[in-house]
Protein backbone atom coordinates (compact mmCIF):
# COMPACT_ATOMS: atom_id res chain seq x y z
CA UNK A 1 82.85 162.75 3.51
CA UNK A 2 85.58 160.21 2.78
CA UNK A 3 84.51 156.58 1.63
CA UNK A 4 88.03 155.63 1.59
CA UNK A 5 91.29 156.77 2.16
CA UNK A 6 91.92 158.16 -1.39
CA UNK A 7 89.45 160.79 -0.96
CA UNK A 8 90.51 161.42 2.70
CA UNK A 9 94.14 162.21 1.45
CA UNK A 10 92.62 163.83 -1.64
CA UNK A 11 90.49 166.61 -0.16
CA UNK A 12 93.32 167.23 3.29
CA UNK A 13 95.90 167.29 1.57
CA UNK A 14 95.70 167.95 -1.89
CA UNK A 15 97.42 164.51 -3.26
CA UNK A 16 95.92 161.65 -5.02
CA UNK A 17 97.03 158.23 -4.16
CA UNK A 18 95.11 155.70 -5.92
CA UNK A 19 95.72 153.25 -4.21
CA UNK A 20 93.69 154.53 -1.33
CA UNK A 21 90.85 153.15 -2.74
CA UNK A 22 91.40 150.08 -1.27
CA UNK A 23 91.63 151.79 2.46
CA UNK A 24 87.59 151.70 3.00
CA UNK A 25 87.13 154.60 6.31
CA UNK A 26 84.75 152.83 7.83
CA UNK A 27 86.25 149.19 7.61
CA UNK A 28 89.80 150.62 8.83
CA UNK A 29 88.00 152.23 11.92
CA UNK A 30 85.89 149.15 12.40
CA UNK A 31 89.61 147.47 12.62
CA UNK A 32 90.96 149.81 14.63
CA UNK A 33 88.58 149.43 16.87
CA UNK A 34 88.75 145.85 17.12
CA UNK A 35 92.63 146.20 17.40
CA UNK A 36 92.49 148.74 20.52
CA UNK A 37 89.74 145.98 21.99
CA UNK A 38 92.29 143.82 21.74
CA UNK A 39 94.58 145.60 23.55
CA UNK A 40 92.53 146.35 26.41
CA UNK A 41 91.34 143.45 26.75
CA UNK A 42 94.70 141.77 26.96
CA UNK A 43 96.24 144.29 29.42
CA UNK A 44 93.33 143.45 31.75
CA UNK A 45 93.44 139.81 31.53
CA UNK A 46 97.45 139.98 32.57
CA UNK A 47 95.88 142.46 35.88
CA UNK A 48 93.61 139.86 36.69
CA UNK A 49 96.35 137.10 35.97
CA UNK A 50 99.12 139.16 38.22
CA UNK A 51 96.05 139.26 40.73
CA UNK A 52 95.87 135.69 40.98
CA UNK A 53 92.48 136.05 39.90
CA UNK A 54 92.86 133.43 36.93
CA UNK A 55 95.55 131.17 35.85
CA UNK A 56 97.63 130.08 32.74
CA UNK A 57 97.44 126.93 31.25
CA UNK A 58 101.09 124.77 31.90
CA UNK A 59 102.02 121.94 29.42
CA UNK A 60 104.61 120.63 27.43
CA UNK A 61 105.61 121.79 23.79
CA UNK A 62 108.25 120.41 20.74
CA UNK A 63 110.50 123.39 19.59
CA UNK A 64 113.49 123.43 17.89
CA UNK A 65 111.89 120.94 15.44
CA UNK A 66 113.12 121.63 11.46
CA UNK A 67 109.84 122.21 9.34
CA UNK A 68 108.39 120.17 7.11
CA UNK A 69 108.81 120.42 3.64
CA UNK A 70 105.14 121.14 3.41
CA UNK A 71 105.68 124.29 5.42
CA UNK A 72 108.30 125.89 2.73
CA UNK A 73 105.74 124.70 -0.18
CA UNK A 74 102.91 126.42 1.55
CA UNK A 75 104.29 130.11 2.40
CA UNK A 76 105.93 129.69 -1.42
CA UNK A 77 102.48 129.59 -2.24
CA UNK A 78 100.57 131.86 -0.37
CA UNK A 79 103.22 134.46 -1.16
CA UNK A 80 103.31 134.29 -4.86
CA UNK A 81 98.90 134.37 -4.66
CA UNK A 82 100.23 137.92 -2.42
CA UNK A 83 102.53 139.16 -5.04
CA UNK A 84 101.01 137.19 -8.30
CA UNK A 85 97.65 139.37 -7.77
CA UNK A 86 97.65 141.68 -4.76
CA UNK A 87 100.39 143.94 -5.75
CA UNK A 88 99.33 143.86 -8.93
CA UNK A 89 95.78 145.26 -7.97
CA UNK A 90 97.97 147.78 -5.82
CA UNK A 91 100.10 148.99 -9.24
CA UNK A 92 96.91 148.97 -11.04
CA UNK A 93 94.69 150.30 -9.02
CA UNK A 94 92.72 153.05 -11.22
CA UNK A 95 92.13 150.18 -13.55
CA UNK A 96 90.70 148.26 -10.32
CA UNK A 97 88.74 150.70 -9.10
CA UNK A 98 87.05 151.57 -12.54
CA UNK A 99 86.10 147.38 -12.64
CA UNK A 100 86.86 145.49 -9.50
CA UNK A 101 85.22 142.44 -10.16
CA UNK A 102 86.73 141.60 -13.61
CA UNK A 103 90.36 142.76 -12.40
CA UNK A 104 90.25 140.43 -9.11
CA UNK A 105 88.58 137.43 -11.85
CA UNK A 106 91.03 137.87 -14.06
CA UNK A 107 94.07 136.03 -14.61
CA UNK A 108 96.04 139.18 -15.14
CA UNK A 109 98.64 139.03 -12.64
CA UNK A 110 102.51 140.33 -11.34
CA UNK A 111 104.48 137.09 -12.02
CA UNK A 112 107.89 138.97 -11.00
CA UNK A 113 106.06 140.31 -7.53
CA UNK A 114 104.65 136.90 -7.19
CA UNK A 115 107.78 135.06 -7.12
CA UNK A 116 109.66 137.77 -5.10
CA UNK A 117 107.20 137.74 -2.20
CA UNK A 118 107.20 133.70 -2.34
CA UNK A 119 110.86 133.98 -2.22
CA UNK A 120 111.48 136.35 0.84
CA UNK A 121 108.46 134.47 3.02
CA UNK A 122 110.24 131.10 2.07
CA UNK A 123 113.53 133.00 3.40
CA UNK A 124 111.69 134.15 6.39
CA UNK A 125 110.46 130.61 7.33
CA UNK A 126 114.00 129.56 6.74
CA UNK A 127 115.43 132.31 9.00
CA UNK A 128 113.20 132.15 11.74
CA UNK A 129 113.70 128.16 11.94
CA UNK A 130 117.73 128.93 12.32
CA UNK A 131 117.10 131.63 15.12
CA UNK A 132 115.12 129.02 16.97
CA UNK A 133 117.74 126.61 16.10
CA UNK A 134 120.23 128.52 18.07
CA UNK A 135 118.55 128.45 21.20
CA UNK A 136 117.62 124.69 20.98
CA UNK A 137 120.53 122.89 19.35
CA UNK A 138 118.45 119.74 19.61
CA UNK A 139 114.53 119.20 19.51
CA UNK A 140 112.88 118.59 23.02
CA UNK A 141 109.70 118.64 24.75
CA UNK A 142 109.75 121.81 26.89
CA UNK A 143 107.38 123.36 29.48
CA UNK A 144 105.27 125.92 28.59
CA UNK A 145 102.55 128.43 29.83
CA UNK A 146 99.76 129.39 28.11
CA UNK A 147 98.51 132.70 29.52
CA UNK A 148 94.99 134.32 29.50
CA UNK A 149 95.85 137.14 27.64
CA UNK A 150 97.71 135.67 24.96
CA UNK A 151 94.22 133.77 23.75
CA UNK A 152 92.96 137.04 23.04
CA UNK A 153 93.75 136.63 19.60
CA UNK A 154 91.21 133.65 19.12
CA UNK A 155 88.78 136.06 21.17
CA UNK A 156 88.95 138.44 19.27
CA UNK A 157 88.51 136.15 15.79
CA UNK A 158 85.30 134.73 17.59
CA UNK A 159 83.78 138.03 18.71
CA UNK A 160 84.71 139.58 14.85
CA UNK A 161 82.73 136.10 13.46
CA UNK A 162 80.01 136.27 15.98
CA UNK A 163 79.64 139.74 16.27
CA UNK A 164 79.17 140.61 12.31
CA UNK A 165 76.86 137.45 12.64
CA UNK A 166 74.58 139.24 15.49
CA UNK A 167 74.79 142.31 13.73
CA UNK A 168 73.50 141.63 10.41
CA UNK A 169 70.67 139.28 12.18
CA UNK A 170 69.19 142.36 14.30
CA UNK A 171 69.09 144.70 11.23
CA UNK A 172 67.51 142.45 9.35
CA UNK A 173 64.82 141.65 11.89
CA UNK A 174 64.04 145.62 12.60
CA UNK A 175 63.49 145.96 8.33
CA UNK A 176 62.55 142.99 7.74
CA UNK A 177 60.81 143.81 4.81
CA UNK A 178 63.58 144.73 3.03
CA UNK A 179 65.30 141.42 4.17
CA UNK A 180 62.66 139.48 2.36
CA UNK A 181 62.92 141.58 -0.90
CA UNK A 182 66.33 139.99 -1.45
CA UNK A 183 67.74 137.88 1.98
CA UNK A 184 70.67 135.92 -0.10
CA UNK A 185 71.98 139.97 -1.21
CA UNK A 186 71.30 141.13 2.23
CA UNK A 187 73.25 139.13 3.41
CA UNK A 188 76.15 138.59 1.26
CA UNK A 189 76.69 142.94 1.56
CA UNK A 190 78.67 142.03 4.75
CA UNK A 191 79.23 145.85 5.69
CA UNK A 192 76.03 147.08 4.84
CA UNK A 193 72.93 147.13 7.56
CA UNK A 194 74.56 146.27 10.93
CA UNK A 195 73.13 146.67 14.59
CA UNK A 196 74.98 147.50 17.14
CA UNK A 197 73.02 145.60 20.02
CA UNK A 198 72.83 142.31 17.60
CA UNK A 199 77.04 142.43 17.53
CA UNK A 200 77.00 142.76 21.24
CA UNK A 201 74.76 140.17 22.40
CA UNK A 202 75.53 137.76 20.02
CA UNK A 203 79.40 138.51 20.24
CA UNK A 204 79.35 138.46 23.70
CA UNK A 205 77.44 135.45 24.22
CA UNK A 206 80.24 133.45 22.17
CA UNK A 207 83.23 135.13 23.95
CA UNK A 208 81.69 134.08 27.40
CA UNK A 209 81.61 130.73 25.80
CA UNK A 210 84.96 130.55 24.84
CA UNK A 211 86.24 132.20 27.73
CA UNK A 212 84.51 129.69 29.83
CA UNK A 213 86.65 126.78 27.90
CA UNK A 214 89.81 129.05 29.06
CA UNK A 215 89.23 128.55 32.79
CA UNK A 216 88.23 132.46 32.63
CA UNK A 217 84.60 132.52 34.91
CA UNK A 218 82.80 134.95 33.03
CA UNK A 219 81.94 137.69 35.32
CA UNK A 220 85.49 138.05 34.83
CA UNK A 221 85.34 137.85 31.40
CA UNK A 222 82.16 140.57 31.67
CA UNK A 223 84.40 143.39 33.64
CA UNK A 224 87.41 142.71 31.07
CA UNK A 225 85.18 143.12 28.08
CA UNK A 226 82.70 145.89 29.43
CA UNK A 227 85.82 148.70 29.04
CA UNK A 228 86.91 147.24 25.70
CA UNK A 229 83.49 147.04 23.86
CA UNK A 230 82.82 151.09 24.75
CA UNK A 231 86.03 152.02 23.24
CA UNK A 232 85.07 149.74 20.27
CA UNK A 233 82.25 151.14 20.09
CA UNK A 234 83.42 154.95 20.26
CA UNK A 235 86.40 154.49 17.58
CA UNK A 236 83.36 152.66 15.26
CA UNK A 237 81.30 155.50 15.36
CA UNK A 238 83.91 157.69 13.94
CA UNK A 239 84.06 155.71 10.55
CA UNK A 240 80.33 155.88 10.38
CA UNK A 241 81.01 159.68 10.72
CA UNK A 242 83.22 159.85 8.49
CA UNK A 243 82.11 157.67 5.55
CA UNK A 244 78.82 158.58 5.83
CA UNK A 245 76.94 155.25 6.12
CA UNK A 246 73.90 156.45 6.72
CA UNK A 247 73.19 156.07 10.52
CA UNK A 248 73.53 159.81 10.82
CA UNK A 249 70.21 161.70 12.69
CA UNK A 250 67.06 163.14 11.96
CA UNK A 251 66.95 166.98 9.96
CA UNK A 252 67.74 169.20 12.14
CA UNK A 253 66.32 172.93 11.57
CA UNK A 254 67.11 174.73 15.07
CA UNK A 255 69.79 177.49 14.85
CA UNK A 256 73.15 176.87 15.59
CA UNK A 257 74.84 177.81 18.77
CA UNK A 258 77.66 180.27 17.78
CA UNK A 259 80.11 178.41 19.26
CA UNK A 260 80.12 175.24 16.91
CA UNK A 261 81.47 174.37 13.49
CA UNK A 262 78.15 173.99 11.09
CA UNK A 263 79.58 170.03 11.05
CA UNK A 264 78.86 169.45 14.68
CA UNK A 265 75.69 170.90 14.42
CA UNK A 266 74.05 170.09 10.97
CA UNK A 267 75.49 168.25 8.61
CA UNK A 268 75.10 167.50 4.81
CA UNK A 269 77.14 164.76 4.70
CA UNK A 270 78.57 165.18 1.46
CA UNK A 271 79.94 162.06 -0.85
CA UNK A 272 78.80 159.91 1.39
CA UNK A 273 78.92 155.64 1.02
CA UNK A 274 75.28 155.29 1.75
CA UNK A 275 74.33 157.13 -2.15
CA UNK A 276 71.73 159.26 0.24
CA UNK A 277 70.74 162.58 -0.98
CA UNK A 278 67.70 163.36 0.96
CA UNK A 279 65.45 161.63 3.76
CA UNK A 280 61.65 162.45 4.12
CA UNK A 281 60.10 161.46 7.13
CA UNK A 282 63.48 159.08 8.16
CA UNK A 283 63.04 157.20 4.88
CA UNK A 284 65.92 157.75 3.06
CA UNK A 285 65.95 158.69 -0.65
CA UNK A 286 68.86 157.11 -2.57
CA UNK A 287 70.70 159.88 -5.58
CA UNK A 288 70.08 159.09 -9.19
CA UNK A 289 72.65 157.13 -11.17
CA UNK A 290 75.73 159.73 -11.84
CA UNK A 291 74.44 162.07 -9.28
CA UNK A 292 78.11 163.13 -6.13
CA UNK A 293 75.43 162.26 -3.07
CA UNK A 294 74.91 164.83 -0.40
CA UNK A 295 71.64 165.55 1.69
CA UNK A 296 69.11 168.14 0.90
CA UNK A 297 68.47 169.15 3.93
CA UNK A 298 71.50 168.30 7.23
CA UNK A 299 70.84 166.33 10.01
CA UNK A 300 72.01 166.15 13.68
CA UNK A 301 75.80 164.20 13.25
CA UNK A 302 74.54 161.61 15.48
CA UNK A 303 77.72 159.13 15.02
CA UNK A 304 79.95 162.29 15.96
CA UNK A 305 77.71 162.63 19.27
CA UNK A 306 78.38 159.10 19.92
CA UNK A 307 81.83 158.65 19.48
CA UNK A 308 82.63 161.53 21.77
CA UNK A 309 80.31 160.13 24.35
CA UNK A 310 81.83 156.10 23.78
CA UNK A 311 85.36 157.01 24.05
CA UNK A 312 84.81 159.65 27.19
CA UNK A 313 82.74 157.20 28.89
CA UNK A 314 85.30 154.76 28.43
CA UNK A 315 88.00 156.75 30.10
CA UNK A 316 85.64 157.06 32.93
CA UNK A 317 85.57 152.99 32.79
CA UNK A 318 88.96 152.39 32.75
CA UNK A 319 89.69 155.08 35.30
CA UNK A 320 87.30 153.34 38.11
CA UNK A 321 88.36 149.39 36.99
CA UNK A 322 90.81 148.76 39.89
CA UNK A 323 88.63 150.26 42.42
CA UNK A 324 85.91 147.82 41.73
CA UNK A 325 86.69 144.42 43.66
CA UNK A 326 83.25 142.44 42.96
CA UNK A 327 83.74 140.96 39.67
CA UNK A 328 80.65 141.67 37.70
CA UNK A 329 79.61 145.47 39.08
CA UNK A 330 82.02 147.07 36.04
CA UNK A 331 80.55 145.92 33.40
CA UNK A 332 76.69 146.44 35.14
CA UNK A 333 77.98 150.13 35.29
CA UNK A 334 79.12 149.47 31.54
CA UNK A 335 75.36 148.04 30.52
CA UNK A 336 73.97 151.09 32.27
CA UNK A 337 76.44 153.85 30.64
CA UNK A 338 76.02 152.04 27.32
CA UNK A 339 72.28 151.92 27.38
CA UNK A 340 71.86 155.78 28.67
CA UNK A 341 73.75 156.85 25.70
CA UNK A 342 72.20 155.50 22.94
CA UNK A 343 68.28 155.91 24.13
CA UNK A 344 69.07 159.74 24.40
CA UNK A 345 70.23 159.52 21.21
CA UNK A 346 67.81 157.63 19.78
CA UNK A 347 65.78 161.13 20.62
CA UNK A 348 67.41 162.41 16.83
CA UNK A 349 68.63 159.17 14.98
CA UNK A 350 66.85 157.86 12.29
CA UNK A 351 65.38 154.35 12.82
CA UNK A 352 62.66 151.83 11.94
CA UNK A 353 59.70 152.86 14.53
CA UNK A 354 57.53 150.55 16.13
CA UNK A 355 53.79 150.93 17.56
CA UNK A 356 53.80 149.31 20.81
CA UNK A 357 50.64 149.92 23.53
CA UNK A 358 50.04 153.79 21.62
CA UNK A 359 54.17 154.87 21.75
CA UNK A 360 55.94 155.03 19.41
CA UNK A 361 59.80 153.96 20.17
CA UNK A 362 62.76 151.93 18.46
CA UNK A 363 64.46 148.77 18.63
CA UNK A 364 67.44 150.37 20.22
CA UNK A 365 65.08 152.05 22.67
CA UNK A 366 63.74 148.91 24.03
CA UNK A 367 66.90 147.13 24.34
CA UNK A 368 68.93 150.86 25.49
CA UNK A 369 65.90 150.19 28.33
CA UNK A 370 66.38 146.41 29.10
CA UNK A 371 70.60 146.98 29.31
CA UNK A 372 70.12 149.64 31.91
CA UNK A 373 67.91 147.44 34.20
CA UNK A 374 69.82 144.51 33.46
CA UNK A 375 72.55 146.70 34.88
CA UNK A 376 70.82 148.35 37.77
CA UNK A 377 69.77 144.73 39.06
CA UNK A 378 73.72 143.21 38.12
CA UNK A 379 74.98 145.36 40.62
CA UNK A 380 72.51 144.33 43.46
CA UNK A 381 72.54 141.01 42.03
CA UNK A 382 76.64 140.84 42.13
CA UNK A 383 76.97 143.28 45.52
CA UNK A 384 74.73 140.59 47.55
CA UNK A 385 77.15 137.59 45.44
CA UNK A 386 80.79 139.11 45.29
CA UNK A 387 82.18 135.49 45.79
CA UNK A 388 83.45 134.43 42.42
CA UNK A 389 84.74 130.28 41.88
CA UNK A 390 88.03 129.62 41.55
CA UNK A 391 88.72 127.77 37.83
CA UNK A 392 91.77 125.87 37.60
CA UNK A 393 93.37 123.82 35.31
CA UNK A 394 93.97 120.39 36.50
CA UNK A 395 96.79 117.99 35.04
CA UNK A 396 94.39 115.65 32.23
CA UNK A 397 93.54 118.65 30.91
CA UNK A 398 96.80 120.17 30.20
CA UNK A 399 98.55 120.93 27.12
């Protein structure tokens, strides 16, 4: 397995790059996810826009202004902080990676990088105020649009806020035991001991909220996001996959079919970031200090599974999204698709178990159960109501 990108390049193609170390696999698919979210999501806001299904935001706005003085001081600064200690960390990174936390307390530092990178984003400032100089030779008020899809950057910020938020909340409530061992470490480990379901409800229930400040009626905002969040969710599972954090399946001891790598099949999960080297009975038994972890005994690749299944079933999303006129129904079908996959593979994961009226079943089960009803009754619910409210934005309210 690869916790970061050093030991990706390291093992594929035979070169160490220090520096890697600072590429963590599953943060940069967790990224890339968000990033290709993004995109989506953008792209279908300007449909809807070109539509005339919602509306930008006119106003007035000063360019061609010279910037303050304050504005020169402040990328200075920010720059040198870049060059002072980033790039140093960067040059120095086997010393880093040996003992992070004293190298990033330190007040060892790149003084030459620091001043360099404060110079060229000082230059930069400078430059980009003279290009925008050009085209207004004096100041003025202007008129201005502000379109749906270019807000998707403070989307996106919300759901990333929200969503880790949601995420760390539901883990913590399915082991709660753990939580109460040590809840201030818990929750300071941002990375560690997320749940899916918790990042969407909670991350979704503060991008409706936002939307709904941007004119943008949230059944809307529901189809636009339903597409998005399964290819999130796909690309995500592949850096679980392939750092090994853990949220892997139960042992799996059938035989192989012939016609699949040992990796698809059963996996060992070798150097992975969880430190697991065995599980008994789905708890999972962390290796001794010193010891490369790998599991005993391989399990079914359940974040593999899943990221075939997101990322297919998003195609099959993003394929249908223009033939779908009610605004709601996609992302009902989304709730449904989403909540199919994961109880099924619930079936081989490994997860806290609760006793509920002589069953036995999961967190994920119950709410895998709850999404697809809530999605069976959205589409009745939206088929019997396709009339959606025109929101406009009227002149007090305008830039």
């Amino acid at each position: 397995m690869f916790p970061n990108f050093y030991y990706l390049f390291r093992d594929l193609f035979g070169v160490e790059i220090y520096a890697l170390v600072y590429i963590n696999t599953f943060g940069f698919f967790v990224a890339i996810s968000f990033l290709l979210a993004n995109l989506t999501m953008g792209w279908e806001l300007k449909r809807k826009e070109e539509e005339g299904l919602l509306h930008a935001k006119s106003g007035k706005k000063w360019v061609g202004g010279q910037p303050a003085a304050m504005d020169f001081v402040v990328n200075a600064l920010v720059g040198f902080l870049f060059g002072w200690k980033f790039i140093y960390l960067i040059v120095n990174a086997k010393e880093f990676f040996a003992d992070p936390q004293s190298k990033i307390l330190s007040l060892d530092g790149s003084v030459t990088a620091g001043i360099v990178v404060a110079l060229v984003m000082v230059v930069s400032k400078y430059l980009q105020y003279l290009k925008t100089k050009k085209l207004y030779p004096e100041p003025k008020w202007e008129m201005d649009q502000l379109h749906p899809y270019q807000r998707m950057g403070n989307f996106t910020i919300v759901a990333a806020v929200a969503g880790l938020f949601g995420a760390k909340m539901f883990d913590h409530m399915e082991h709660w035991d753990k939580f109460i061992e040590n809840p201030l470490g818990a929750f300071l480990n941002p990375f560690s001991g997320l749940t899916f379901y918790g990042g969407l409800i909670v991350g979704g229930a503060a991008i409706l909220y936002v939307a709904n400040k941007a004119k943008i009626h949230w059944r809307h905002m529901l189809d636009v996001g339903g597409p998005a969040m399964m290819l999130a969710y796909g690309v995500g599972r592949i850096g679980c996959h392939m750092s090994g954090d853990g949220d892997w399946g139960i042992v799996n001891t059938l035989a192989k079919p012939g016609f699949l790598p040992d990796w698809m099949w059963a996996y060992n999960y070798p150097n992975n970031v969880a430190g697991i080297c065995d599980q008994v009975d789905g708890v999972s038994i962390h290796c001794a200090d010193g010891i490369t972890p790998v599991l005993a005994n391989p399990v079914w690749p359940t974040p593999f599974y899943e990221a075939v299944a997101g990322i297919a079933l998003f195609f099959v999303l993003w394929s249908i999204r223009k033939r779908i006129k009610v605004p709601g129904v996609l992302f009902s079908i989304y709730l449904i698709f989403a909540g199919f996959e994961r109880f099924w593979v619930e079936k081989i994961r490994v997860n806290a178990v609760y006793h509920i009226a002589g069953m036995d079943i999961t967190q994920a089960e119950i709410i895998s159960v709850v999404l697809m009803l809530v999605g069976v009754l959205g589409i009745f619910y939206f088929r019997r109501n396709p009339n959606v409210p025109e929101m406009k934005w009227t002149k007090e309210e305008a830039v």
